[in-house]
PDB file of N, CA and C in Angstrom:
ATOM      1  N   UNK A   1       0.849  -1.179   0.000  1.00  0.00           N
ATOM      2  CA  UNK A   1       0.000   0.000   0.000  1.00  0.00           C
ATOM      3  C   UNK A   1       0.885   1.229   0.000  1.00  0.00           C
ATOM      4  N   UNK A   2       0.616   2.200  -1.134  1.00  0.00           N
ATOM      5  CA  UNK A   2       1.265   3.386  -1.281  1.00  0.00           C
ATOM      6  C   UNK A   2       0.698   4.651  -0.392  1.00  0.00           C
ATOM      7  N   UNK A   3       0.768   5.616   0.667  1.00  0.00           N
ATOM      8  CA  UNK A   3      -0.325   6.819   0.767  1.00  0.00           C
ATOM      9  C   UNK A   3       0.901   8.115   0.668  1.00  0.00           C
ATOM     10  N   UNK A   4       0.517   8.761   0.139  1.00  0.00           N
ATOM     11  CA  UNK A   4       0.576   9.994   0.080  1.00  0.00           C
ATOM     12  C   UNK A   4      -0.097  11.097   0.196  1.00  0.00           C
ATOM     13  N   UNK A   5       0.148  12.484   0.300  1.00  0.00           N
ATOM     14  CA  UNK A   5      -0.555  13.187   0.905  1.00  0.00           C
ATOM     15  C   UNK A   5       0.085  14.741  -0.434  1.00  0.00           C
ATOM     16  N   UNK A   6      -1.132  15.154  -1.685  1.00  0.00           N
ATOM     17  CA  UNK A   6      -0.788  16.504  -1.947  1.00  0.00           C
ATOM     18  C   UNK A   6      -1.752  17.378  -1.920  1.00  0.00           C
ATOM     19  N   UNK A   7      -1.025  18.507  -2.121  1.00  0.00           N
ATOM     20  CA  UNK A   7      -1.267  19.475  -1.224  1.00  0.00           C
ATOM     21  C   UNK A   7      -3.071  20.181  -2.444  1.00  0.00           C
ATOM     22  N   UNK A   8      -2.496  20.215  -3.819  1.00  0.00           N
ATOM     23  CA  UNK A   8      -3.532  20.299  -4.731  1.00  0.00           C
ATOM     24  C   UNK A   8      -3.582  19.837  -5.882  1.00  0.00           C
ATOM     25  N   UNK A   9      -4.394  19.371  -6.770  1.00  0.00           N
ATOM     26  CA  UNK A   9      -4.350  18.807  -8.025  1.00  0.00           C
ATOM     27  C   UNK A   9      -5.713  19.335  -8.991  1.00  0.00           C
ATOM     28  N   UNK A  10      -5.441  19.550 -10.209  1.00  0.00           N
ATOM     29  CA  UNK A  10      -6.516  19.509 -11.155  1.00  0.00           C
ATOM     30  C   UNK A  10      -6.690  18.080 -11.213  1.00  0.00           C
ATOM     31  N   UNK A  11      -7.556  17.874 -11.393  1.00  0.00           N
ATOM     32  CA  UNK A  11      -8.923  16.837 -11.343  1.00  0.00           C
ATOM     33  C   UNK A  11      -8.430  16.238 -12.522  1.00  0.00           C
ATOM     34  N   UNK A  12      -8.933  16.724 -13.780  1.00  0.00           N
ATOM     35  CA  UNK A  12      -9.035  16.110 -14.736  1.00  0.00           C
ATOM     36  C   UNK A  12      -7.424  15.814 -15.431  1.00  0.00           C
ATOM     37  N   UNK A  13      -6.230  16.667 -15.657  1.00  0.00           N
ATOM     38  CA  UNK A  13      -5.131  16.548 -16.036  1.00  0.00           C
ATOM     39  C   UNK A  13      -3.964  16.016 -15.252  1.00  0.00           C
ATOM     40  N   UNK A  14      -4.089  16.561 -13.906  1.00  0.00           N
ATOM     41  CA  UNK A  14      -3.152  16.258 -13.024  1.00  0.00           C
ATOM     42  C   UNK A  14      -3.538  14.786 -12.303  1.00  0.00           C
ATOM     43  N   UNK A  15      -4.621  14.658 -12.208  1.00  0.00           N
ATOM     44  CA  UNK A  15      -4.866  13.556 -10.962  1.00  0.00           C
ATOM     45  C   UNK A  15      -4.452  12.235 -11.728  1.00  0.00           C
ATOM     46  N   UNK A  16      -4.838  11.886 -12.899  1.00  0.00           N
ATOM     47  CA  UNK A  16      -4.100  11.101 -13.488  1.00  0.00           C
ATOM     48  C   UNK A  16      -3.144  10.448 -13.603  1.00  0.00           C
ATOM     49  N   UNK A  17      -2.545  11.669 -13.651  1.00  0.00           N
ATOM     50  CA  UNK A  17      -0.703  11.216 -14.102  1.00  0.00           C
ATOM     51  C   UNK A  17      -0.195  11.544 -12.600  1.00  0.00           C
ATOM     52  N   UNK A  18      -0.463  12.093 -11.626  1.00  0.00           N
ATOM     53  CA  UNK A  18      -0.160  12.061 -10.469  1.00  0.00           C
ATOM     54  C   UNK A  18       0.215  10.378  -9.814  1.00  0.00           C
ATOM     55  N   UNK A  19      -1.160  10.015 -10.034  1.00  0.00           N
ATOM     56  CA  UNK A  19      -1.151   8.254  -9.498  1.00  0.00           C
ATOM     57  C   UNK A  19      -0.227   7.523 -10.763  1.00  0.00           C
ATOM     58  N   UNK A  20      -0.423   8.045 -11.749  1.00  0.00           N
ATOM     59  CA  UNK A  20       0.645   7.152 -12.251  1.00  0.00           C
ATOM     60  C   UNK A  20       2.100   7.520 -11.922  1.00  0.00           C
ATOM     61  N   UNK A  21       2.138   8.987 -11.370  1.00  0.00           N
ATOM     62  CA  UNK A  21       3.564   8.684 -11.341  1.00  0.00           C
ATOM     63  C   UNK A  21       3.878   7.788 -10.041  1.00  0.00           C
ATOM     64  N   UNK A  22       2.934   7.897  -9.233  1.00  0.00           N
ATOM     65  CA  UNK A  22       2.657   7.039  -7.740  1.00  0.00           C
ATOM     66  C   UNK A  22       3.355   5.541  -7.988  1.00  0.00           C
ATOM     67  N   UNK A  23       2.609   4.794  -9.065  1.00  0.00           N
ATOM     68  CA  UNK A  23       2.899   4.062  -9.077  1.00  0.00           C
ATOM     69  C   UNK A  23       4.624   3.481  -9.837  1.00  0.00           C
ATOM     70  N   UNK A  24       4.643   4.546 -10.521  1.00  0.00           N
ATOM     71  CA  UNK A  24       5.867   4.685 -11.675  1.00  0.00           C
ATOM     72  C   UNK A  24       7.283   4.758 -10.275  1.00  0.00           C
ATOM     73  N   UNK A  25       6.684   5.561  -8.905  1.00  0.00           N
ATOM     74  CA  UNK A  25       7.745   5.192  -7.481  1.00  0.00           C
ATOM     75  C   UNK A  25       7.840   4.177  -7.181  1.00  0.00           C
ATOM     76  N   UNK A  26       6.583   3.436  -6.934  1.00  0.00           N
ATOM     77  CA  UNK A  26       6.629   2.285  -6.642  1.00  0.00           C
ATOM     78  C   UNK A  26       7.092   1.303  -6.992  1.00  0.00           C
ATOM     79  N   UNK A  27       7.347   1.230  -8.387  1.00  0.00           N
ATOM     80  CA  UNK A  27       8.291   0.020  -9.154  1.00  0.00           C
ATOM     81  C   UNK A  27       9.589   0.465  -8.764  1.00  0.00           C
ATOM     82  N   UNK A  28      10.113   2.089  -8.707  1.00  0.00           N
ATOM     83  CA  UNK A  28      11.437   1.972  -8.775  1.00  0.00           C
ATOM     84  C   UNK A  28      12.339   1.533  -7.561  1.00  0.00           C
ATOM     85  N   UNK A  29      10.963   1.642  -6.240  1.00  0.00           N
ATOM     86  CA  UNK A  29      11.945   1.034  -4.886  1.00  0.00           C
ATOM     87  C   UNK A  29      11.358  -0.347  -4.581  1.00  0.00           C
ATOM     88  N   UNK A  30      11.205  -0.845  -5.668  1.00  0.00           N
ATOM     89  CA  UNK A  30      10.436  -2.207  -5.490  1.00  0.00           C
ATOM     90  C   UNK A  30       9.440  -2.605  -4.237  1.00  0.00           C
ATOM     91  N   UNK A  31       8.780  -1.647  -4.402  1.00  0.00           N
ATOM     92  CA  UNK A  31       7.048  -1.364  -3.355  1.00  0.00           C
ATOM     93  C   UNK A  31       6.333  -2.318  -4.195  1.00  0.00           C
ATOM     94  N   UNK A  32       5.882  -3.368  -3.212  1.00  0.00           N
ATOM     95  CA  UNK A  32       4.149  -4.303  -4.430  1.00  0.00           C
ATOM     96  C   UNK A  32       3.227  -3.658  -3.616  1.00  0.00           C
ATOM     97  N   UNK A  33       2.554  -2.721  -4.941  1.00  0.00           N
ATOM     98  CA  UNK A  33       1.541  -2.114  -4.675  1.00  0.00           C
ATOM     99  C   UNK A  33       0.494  -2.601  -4.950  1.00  0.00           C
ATOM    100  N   UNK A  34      -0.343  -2.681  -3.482  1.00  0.00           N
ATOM    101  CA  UNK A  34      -1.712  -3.367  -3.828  1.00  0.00           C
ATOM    102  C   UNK A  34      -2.666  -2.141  -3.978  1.00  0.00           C
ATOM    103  N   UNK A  35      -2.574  -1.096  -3.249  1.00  0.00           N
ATOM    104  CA  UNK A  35      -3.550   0.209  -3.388  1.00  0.00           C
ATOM    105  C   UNK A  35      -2.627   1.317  -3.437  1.00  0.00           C
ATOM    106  N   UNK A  36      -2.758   2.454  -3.887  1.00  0.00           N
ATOM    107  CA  UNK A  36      -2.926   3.674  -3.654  1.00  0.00           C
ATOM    108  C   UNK A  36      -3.572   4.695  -2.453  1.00  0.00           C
ATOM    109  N   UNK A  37      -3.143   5.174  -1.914  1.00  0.00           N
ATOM    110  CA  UNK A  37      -4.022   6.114  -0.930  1.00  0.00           C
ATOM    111  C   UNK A  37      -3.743   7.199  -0.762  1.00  0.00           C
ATOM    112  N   UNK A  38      -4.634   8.153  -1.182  1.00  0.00           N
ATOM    113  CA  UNK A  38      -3.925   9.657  -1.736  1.00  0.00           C
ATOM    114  C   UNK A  38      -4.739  10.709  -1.435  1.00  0.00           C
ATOM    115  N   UNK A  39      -4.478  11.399   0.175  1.00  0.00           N
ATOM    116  CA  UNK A  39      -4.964  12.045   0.528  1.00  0.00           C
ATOM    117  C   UNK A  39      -4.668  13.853  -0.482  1.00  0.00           C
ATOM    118  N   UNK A  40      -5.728  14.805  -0.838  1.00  0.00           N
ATOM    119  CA  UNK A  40      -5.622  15.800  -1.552  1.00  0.00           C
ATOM    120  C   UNK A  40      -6.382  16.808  -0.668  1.00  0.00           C
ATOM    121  N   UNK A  41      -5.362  17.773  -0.743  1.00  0.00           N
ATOM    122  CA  UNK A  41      -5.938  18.864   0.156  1.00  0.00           C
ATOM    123  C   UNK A  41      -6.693  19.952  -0.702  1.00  0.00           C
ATOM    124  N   UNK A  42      -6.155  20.035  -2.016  1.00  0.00           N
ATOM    125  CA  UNK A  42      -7.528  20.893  -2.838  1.00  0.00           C
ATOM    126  C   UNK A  42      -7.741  19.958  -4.354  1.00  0.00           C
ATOM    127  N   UNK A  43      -8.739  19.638  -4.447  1.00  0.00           N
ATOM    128  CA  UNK A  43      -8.770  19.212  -5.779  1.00  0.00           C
ATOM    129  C   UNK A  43      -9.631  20.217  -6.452  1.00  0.00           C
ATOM    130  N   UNK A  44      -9.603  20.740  -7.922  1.00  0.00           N
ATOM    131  CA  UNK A  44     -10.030  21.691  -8.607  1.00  0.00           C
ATOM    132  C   UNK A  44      -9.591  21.361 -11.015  1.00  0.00           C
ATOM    133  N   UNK A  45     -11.184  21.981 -11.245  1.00  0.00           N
ATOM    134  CA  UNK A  45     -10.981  21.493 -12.241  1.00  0.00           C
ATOM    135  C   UNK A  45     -10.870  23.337 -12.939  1.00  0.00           C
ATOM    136  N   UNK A  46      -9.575  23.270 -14.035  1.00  0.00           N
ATOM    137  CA  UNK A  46      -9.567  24.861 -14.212  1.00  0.00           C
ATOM    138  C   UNK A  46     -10.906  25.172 -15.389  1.00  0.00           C
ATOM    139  N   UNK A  47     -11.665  26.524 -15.487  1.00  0.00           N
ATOM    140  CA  UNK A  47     -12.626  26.876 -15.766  1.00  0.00           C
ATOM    141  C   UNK A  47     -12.717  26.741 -17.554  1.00  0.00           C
ATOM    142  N   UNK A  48     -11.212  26.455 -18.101  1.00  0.00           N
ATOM    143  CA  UNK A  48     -11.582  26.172 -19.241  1.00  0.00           C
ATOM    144  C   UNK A  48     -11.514  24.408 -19.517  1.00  0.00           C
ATOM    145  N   UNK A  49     -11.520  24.371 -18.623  1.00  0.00           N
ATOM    146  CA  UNK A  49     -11.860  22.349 -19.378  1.00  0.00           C
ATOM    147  C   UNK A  49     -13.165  21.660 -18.238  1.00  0.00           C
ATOM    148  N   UNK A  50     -13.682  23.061 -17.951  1.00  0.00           N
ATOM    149  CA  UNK A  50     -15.054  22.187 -17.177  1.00  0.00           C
ATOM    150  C   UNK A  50     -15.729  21.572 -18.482  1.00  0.00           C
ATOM    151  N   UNK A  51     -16.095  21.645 -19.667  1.00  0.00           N
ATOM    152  CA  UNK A  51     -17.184  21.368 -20.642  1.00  0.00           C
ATOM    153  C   UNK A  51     -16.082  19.816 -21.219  1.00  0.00           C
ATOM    154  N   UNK A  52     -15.331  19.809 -21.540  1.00  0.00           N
ATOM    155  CA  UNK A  52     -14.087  18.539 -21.352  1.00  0.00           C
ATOM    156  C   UNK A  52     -14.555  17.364 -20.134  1.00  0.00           C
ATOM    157  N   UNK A  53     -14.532  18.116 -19.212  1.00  0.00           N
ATOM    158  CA  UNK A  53     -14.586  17.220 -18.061  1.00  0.00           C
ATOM    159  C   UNK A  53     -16.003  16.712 -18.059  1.00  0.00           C
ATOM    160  N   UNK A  54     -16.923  17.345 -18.314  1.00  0.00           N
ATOM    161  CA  UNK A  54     -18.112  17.053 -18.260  1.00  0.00           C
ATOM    162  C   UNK A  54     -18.444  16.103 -19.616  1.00  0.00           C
ATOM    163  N   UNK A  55     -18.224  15.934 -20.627  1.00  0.00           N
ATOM    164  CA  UNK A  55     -17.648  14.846 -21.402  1.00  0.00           C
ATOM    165  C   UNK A  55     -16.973  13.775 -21.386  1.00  0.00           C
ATOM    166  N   UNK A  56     -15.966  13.819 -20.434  1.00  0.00           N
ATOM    167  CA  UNK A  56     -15.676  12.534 -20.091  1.00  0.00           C
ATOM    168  C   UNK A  56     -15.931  12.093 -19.487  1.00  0.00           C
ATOM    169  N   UNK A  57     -17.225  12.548 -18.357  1.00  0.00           N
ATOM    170  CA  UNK A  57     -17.885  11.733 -17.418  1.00  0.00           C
ATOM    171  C   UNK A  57     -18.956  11.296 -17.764  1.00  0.00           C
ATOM    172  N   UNK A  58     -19.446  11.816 -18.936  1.00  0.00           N
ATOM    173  CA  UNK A  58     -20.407  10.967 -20.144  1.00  0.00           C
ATOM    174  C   UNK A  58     -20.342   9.968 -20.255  1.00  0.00           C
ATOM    175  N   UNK A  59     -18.541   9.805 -20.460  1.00  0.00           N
ATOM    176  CA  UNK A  59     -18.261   8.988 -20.983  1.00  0.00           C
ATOM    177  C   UNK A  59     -18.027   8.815 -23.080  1.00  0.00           C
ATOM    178  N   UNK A  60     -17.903  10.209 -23.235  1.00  0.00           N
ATOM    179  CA  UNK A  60     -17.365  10.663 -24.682  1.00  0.00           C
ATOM    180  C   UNK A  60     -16.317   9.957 -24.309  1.00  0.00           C
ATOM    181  N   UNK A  61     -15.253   9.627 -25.599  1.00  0.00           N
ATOM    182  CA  UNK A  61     -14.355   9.088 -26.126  1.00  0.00           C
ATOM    183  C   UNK A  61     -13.701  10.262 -27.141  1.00  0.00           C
ATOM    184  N   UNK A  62     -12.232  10.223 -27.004  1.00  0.00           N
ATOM    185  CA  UNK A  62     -11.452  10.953 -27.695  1.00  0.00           C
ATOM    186  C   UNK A  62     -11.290  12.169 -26.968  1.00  0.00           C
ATOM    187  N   UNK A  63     -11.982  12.907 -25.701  1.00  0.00           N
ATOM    188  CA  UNK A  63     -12.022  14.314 -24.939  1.00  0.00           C
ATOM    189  C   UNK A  63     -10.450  14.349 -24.794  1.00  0.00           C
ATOM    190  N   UNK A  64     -10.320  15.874 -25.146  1.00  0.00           N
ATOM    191  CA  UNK A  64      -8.788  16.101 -25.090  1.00  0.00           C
ATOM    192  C   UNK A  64      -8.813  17.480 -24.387  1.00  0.00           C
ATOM    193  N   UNK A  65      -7.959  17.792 -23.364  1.00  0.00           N
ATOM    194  CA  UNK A  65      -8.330  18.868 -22.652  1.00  0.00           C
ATOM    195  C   UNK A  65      -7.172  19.675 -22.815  1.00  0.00           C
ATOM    196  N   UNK A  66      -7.466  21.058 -22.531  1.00  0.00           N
ATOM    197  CA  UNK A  66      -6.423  22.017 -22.563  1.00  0.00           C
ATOM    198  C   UNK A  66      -5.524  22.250 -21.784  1.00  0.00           C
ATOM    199  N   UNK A  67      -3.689  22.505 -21.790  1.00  0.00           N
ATOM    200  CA  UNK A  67      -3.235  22.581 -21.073  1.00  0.00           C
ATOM    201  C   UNK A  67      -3.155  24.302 -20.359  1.00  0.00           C
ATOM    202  N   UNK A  68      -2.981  23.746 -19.079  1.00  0.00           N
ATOM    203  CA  UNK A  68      -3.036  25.647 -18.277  1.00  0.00           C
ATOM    204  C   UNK A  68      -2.026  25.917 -18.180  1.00  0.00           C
ATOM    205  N   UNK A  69      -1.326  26.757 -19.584  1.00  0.00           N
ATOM    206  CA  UNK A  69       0.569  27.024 -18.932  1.00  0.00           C
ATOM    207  C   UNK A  69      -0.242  28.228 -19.523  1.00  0.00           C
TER     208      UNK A  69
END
């Protein structure tokens, strides 16, 4: 079991690749990860990929969201 604790994440872009990089640690100190546990102190989706996000909880296929740089 992996837990970690951050501090904030976008929802839809970050939370993702966050746990994967979770797990991408876990192989490298040879952790067998049975779960994840990932406490988030703000989660937030930015105001231009709410209509994105709301598509992929449709469950559309192909939603590609914008990056916030």
């Amino acid at each position: 079991m992996l837990t970690a604790y951050q501090r904030s994440s976008d929802a839809s872009l970050g939370l993702p690749s966050d746990i994967y990089h979770l797990y991408l640690i876990s192989r490298q100190i040879d952790l067998p990860l049975h779960s994840i546990t990932l406490f988030l102190g703000n989660v937030h989706i930015y105001e231009n990929n709410i209509e994105h996000t709301r598509c992929l909880l449709n469950g559309e296929e192909g939603v590609r969201f914008e990056l916030n740089v």
